[in-house]
Protein backbone atom coordinates (compact mmCIF):
# COMPACT_ATOMS: atom_id res chain seq x y z
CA UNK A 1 -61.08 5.52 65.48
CA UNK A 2 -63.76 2.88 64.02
CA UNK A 3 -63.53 1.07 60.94
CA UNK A 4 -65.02 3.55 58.72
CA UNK A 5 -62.50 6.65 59.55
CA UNK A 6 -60.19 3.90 59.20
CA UNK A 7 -60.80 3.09 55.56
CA UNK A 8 -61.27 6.31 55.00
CA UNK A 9 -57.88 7.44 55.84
CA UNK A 10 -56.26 4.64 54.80
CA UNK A 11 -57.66 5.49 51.38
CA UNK A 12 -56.99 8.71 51.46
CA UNK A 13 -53.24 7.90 52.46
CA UNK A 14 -53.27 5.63 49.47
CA UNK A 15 -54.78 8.19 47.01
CA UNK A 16 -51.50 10.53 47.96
CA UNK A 17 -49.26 8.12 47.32
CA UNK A 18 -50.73 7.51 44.15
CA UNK A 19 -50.94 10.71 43.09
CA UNK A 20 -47.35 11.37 44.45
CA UNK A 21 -46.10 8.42 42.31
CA UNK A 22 -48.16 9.43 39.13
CA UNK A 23 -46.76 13.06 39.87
CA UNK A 24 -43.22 11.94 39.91
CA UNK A 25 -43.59 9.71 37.14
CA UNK A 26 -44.99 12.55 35.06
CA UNK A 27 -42.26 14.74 35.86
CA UNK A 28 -39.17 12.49 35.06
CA UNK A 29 -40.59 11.72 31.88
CA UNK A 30 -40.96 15.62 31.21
CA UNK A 31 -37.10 15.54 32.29
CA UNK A 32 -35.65 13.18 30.29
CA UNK A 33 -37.73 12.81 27.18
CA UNK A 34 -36.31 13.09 23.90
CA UNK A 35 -36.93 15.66 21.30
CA UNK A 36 -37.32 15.93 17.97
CA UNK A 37 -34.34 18.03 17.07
CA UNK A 38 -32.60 15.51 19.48
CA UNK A 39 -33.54 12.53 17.31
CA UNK A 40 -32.97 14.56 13.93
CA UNK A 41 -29.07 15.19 15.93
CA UNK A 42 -28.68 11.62 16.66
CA UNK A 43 -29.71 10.88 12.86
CA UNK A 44 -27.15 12.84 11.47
CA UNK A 45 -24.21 11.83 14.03
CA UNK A 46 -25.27 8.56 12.89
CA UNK A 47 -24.96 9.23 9.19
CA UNK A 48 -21.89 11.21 9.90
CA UNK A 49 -20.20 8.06 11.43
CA UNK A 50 -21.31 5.84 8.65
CA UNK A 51 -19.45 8.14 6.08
CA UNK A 52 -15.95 8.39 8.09
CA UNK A 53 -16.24 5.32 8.38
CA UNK A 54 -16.85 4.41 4.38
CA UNK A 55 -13.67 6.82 3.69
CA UNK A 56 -11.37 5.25 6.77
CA UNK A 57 -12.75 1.91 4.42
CA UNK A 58 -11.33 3.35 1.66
CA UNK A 59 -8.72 5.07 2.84
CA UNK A 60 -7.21 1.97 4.22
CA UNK A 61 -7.99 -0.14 0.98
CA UNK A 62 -5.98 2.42 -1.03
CA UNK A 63 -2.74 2.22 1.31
CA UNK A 64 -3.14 -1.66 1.19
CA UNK A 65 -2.97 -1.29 -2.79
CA UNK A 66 -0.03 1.19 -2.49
CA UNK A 67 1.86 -0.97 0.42
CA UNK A 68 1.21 -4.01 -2.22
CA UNK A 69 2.69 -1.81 -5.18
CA UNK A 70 5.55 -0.74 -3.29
CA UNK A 71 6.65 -3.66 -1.84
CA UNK A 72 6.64 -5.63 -5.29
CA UNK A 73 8.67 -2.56 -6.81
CA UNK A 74 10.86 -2.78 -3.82
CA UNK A 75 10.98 -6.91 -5.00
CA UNK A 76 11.27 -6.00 -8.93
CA UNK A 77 14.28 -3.69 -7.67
CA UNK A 78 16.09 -6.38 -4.98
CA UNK A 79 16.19 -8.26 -7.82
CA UNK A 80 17.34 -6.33 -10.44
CA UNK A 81 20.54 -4.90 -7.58
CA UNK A 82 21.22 -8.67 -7.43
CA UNK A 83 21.33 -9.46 -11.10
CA UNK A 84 23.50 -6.32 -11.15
CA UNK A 85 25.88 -7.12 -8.39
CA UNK A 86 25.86 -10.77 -9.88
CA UNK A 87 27.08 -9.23 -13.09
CA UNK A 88 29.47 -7.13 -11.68
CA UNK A 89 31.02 -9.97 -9.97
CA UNK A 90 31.32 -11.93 -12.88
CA UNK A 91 33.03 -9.00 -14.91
CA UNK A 92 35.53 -8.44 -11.96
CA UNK A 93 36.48 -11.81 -11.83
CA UNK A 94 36.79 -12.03 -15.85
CA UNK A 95 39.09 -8.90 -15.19
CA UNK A 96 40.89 -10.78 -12.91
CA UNK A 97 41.64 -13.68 -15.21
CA UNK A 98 42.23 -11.21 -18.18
CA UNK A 99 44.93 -9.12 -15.75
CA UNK A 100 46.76 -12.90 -15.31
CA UNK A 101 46.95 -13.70 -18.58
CA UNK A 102 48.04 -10.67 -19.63
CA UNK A 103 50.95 -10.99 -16.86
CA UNK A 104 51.23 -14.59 -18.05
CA UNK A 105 51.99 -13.59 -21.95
CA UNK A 106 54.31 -10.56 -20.58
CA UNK A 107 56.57 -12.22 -18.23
């Protein structure tokens, strides 16, 4: 083989794998590009998310408001049972007294 079938083939070896390359290259992008309708589906998962995820905002801002409410009725009530018992403890006790008295002035 001299130098010029040399280059030649050489060349011609390189043009396959060139073309081989370019060939794959042209077929995985075929494979895996993205559409249209894929981008339009993507755009409206996306705009989908971003709404549940507004109401899960809200959602969770309206059962902090209602946890707050509840727990300062819950408060407003603890406090009134207390005032209640607190009353009732002082009328039981004034019983009391009144019931010694009374068996003080009898006897």
């Amino acid at each position: 083989m001299n130098g010029a079938e040399f280059v030649a083939a050489t060349a011609a070896i390189l043009f396959m794998a060139f073309l081989a390359g370019w060939f794959s290259h042209w077929l995985i992008s075929r494979i895996t590009r993205v559409t249209r309708s894929d981008m339009d589906d993507l755009d409206k998962m996306a705009q989908e998310l971003h709404k549940a995820e507004e109401e899960r905002d809200e959602t969770t801002t309206y059962f902090q408001q209602r946890e707050a409410e509840l727990t300062n009725k819950l408060s407003q009530t603890e406090a009134e049972l207390e005032a209640a018992m607190d009353g009732l403890r002082t009328a039981r006790t004034e019983a009391e007294e009144l019931r010694a008295y009374v068996d003080r002035v009898k006897g």
